[in-house]
N, C-alpha and C. Protein backbone atom coordinates (compact mmCIF):
# COMPACT_ATOMS: atom_id res chain seq x y z
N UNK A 1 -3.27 3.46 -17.26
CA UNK A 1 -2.28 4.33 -16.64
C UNK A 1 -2.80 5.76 -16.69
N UNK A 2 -2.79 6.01 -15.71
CA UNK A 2 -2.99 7.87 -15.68
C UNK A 2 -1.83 8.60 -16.05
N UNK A 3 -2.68 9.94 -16.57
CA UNK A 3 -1.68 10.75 -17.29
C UNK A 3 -0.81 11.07 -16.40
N UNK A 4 -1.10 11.62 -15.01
CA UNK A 4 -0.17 11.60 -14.15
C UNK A 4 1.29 10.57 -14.28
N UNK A 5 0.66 9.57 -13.82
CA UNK A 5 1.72 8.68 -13.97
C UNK A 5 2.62 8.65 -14.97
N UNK A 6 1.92 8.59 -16.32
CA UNK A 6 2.38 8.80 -17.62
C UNK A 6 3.65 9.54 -17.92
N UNK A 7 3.20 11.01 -17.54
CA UNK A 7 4.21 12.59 -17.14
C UNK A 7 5.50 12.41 -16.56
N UNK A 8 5.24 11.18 -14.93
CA UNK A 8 6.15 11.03 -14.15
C UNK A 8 7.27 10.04 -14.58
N UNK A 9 7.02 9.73 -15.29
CA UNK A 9 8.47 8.80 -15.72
C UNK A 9 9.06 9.74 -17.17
N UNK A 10 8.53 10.90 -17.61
CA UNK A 10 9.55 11.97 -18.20
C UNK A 10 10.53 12.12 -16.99
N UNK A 11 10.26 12.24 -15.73
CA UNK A 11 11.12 12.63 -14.83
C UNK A 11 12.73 11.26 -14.83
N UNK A 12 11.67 9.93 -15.51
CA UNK A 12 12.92 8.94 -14.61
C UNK A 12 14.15 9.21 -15.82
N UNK A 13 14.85 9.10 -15.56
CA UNK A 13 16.33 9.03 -16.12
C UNK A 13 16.42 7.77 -16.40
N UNK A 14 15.92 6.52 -16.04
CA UNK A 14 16.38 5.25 -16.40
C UNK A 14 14.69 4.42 -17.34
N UNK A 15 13.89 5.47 -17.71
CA UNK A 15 12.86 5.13 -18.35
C UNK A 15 13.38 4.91 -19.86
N UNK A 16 12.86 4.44 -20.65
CA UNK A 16 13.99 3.56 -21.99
C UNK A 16 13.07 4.95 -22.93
N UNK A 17 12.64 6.41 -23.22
CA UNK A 17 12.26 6.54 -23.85
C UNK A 17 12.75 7.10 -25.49
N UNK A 18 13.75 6.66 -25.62
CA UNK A 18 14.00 7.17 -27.17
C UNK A 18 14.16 5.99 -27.61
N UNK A 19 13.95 6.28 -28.83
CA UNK A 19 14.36 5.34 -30.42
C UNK A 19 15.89 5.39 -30.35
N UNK A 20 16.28 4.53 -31.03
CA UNK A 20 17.04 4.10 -31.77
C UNK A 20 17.65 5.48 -32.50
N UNK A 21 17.16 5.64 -33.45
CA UNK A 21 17.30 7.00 -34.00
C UNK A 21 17.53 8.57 -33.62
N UNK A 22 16.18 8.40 -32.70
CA UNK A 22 16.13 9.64 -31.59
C UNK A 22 17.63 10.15 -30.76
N UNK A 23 18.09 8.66 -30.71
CA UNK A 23 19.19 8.85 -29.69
C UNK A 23 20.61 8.92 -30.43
N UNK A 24 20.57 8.95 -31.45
CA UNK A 24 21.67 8.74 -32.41
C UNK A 24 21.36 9.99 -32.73
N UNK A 25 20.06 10.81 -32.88
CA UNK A 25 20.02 12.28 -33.08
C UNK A 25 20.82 13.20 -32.45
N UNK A 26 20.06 12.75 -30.77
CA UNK A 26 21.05 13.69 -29.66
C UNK A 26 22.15 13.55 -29.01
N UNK A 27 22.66 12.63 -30.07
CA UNK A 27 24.25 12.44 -29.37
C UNK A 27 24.86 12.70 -30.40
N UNK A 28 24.54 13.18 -31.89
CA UNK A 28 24.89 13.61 -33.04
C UNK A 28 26.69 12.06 -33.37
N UNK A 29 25.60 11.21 -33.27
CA UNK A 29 26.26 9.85 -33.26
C UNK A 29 25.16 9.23 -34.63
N UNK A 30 25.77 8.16 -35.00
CA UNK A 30 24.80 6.70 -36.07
C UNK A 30 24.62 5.90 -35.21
N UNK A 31 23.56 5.40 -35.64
CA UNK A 31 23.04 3.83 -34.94
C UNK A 31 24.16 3.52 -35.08
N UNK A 32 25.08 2.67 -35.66
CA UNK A 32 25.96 2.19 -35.62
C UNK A 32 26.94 2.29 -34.65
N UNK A 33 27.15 3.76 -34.02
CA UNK A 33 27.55 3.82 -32.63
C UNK A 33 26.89 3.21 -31.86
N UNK A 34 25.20 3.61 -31.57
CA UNK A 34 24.77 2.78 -30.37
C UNK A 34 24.46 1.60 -30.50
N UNK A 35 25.16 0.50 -31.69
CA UNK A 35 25.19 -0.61 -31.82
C UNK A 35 26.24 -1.17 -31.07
N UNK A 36 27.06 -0.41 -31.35
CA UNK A 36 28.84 -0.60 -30.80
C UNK A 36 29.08 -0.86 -29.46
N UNK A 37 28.24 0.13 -29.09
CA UNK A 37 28.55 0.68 -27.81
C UNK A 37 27.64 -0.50 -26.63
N UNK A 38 26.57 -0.69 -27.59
CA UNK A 38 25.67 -2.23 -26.95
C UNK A 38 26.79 -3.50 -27.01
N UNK A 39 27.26 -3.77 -28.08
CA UNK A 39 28.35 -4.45 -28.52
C UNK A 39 29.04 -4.95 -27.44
N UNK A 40 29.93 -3.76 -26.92
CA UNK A 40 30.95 -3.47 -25.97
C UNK A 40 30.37 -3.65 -24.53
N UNK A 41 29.10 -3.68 -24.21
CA UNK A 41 28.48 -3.85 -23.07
C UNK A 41 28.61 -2.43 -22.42
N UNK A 42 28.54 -1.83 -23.09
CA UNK A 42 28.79 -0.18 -22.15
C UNK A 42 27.14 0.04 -21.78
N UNK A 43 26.64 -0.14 -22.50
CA UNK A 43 24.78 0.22 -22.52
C UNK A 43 24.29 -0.87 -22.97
N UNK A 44 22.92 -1.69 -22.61
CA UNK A 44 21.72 -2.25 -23.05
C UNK A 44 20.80 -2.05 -23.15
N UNK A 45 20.52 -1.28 -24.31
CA UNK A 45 18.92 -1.04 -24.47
C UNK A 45 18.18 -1.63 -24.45
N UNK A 46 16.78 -1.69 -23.67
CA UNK A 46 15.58 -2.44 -23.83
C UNK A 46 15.14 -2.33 -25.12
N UNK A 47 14.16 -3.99 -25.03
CA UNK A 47 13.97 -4.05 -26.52
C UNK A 47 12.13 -3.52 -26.73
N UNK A 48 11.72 -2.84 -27.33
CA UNK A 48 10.62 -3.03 -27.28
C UNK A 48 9.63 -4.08 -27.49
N UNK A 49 8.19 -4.45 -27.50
CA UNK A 49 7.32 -5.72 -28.34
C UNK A 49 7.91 -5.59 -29.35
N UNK A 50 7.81 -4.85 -30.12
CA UNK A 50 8.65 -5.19 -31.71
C UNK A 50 10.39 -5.69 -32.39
N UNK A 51 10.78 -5.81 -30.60
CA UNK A 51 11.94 -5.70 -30.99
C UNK A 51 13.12 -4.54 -31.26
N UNK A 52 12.35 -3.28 -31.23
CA UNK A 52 13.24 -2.32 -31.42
C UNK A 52 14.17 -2.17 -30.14
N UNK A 53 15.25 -1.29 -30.40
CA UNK A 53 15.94 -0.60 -29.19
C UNK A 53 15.50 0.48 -28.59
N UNK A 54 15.57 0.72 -27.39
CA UNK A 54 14.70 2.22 -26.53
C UNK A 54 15.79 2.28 -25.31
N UNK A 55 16.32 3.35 -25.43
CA UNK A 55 17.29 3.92 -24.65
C UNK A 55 16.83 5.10 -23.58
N UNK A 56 17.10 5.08 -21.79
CA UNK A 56 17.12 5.50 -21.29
C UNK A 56 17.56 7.20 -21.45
N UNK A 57 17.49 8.22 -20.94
CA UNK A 57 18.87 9.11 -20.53
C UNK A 57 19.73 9.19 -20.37
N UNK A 58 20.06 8.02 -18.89
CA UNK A 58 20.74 7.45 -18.22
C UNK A 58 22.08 7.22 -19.46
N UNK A 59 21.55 6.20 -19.92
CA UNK A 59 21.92 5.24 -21.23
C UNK A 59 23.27 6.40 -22.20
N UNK A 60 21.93 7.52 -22.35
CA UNK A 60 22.32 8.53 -23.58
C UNK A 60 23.73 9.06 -22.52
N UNK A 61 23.75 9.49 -21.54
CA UNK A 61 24.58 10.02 -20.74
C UNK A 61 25.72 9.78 -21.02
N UNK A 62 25.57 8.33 -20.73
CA UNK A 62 26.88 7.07 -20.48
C UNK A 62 27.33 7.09 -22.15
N UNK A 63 26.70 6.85 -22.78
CA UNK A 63 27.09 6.98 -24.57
C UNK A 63 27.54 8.46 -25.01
N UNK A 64 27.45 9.76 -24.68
CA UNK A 64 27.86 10.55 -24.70
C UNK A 64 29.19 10.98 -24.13
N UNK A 65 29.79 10.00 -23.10
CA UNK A 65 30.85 10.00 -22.59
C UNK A 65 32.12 8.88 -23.01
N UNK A 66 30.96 8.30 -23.46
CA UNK A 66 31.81 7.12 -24.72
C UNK A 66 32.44 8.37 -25.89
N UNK A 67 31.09 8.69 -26.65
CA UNK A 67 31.69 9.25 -28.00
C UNK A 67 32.40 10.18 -27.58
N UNK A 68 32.36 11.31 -26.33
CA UNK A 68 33.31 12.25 -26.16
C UNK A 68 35.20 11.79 -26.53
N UNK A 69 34.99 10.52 -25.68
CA UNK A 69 36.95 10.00 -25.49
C UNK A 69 36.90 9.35 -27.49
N UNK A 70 35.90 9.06 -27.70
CA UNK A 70 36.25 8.09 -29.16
C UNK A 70 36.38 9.36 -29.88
N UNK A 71 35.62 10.61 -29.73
CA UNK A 71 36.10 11.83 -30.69
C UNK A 71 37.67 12.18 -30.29
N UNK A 72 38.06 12.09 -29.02
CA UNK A 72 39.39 12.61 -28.67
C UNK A 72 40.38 11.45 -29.22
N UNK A 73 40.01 10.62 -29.29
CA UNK A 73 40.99 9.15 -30.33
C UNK A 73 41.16 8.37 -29.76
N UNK A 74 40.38 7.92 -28.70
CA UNK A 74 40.48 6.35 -27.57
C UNK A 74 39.58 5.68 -28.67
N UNK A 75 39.89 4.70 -28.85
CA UNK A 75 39.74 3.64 -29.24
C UNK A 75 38.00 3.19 -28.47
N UNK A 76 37.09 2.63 -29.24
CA UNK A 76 35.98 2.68 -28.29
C UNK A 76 35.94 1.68 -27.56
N UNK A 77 36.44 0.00 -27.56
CA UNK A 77 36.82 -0.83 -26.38
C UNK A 77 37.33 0.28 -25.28
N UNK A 78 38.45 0.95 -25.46
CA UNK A 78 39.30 1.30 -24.32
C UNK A 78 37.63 1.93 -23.86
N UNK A 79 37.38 3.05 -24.19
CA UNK A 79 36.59 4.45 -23.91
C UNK A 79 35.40 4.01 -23.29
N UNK A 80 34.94 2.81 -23.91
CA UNK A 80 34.02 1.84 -22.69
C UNK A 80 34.39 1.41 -21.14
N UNK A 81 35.88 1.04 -21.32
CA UNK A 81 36.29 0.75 -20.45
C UNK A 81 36.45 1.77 -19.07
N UNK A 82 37.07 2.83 -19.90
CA UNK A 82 37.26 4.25 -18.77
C UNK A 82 35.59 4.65 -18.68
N UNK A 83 34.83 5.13 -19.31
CA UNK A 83 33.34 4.91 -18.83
C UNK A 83 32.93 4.13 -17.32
N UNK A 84 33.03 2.98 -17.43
CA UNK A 84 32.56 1.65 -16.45
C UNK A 84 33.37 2.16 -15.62
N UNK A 85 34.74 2.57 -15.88
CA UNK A 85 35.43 3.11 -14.19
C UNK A 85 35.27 3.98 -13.70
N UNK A 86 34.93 5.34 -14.99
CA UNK A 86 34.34 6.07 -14.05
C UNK A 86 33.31 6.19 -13.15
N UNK A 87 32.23 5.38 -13.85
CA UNK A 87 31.25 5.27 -13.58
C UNK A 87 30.97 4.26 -11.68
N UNK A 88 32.32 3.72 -11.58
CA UNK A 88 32.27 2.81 -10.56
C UNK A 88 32.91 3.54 -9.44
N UNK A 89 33.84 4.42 -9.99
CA UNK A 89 34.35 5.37 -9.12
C UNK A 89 33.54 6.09 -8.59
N UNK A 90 32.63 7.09 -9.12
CA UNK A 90 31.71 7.88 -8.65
C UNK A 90 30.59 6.92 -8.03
N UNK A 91 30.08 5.66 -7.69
CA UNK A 91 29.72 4.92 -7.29
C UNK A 91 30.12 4.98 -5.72
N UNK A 92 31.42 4.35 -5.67
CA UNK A 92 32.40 4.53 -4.72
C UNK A 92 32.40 5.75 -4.13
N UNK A 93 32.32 6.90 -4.45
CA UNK A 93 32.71 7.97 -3.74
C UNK A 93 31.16 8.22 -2.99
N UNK A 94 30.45 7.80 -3.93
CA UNK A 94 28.74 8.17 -3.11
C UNK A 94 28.60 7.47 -2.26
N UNK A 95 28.79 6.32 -1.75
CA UNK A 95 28.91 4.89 -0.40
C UNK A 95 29.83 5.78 0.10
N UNK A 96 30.67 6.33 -0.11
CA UNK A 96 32.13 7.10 0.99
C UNK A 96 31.06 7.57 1.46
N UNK A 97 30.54 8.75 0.85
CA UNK A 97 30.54 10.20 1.51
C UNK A 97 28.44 9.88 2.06
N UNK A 98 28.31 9.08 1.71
CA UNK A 98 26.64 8.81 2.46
C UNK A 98 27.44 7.48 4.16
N UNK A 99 28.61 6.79 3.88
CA UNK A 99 29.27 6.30 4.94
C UNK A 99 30.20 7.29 5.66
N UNK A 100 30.40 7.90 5.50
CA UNK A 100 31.41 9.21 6.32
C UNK A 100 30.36 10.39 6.90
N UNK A 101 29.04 10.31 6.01
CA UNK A 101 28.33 11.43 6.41
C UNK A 101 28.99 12.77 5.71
N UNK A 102 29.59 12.62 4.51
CA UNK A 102 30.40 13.74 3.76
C UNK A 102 29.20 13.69 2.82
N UNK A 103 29.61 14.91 2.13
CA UNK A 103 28.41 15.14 0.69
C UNK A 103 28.80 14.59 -0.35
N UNK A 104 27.53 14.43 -0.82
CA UNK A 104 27.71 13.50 -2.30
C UNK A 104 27.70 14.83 -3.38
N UNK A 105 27.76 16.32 -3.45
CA UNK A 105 27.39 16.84 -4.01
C UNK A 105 28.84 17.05 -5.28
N UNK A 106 28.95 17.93 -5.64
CA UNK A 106 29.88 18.15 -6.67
C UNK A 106 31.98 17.64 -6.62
N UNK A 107 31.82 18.05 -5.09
CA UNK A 107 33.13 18.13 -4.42
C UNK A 107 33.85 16.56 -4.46
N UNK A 108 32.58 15.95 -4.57
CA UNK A 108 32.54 13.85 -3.99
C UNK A 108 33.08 13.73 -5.67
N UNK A 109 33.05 14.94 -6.65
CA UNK A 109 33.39 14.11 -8.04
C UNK A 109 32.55 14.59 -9.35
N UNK A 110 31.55 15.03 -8.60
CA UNK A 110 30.66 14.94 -9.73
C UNK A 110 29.58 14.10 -10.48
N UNK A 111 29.17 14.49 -11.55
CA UNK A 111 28.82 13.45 -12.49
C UNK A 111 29.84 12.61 -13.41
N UNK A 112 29.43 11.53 -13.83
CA UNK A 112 30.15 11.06 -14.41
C UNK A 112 30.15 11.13 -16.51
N UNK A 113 29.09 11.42 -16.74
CA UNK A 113 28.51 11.51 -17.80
C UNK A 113 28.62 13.19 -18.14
N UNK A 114 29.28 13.93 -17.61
CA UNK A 114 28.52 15.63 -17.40
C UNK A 114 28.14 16.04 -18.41
């Protein structure tokens, strides 16, 4: 693999590159959350050869919007749940507005993870 190449998937958002740990760092969460949260089917981390877990951005996004509602006192089943809808909603609004020829930009909703 060239370094090029290498570089270019810092760019992907759905590239699995943190630990386990790493990601429990920057979501100032425990493994034990992003056990939970695998648990619940909200996120699946790839496993590495060894078996470890390696989490996307993407991933961290979606888990950051988990722990946001579980800090506010949703329950983390529920907080998974509103996650996946939001997440399907803003889905929905991007097929609208790329089918209407409307913008997908902020106005369509946003991010879902912000």
């Amino acid at each position: 693999m060239t370094a090029e190449k290498s570089l270019g998937r810092l760019d992907d958002d759905d590239y699995p590159a943190y630990t386990m740990g790493r990601a429990a760092e920057i979501l100032g969460a425990t493994p034990a959350f992003l056990r939970a949260v695998g648990e619940a089917r909200l996120i699946t981390p790839l496993r590495s050869g060894g078996g470890h877990r390696r989490y996307s951005r993407y991933q961290l996004k979606i888990a950051a919007r988990a722990r946001e509602l579980v800090d506010q006192g949703t329950p983390l089943e529920a907080a998974c749940r509103i996650v996946i809808l939001e997440d399907q909603l803003e889905e929905a609004r991007r097929i609208n507005a790329r089918l209407t020829g409307g913008s997908d930009g902020p106005s369509a909703g946003g991010p879902v993870a912000g």
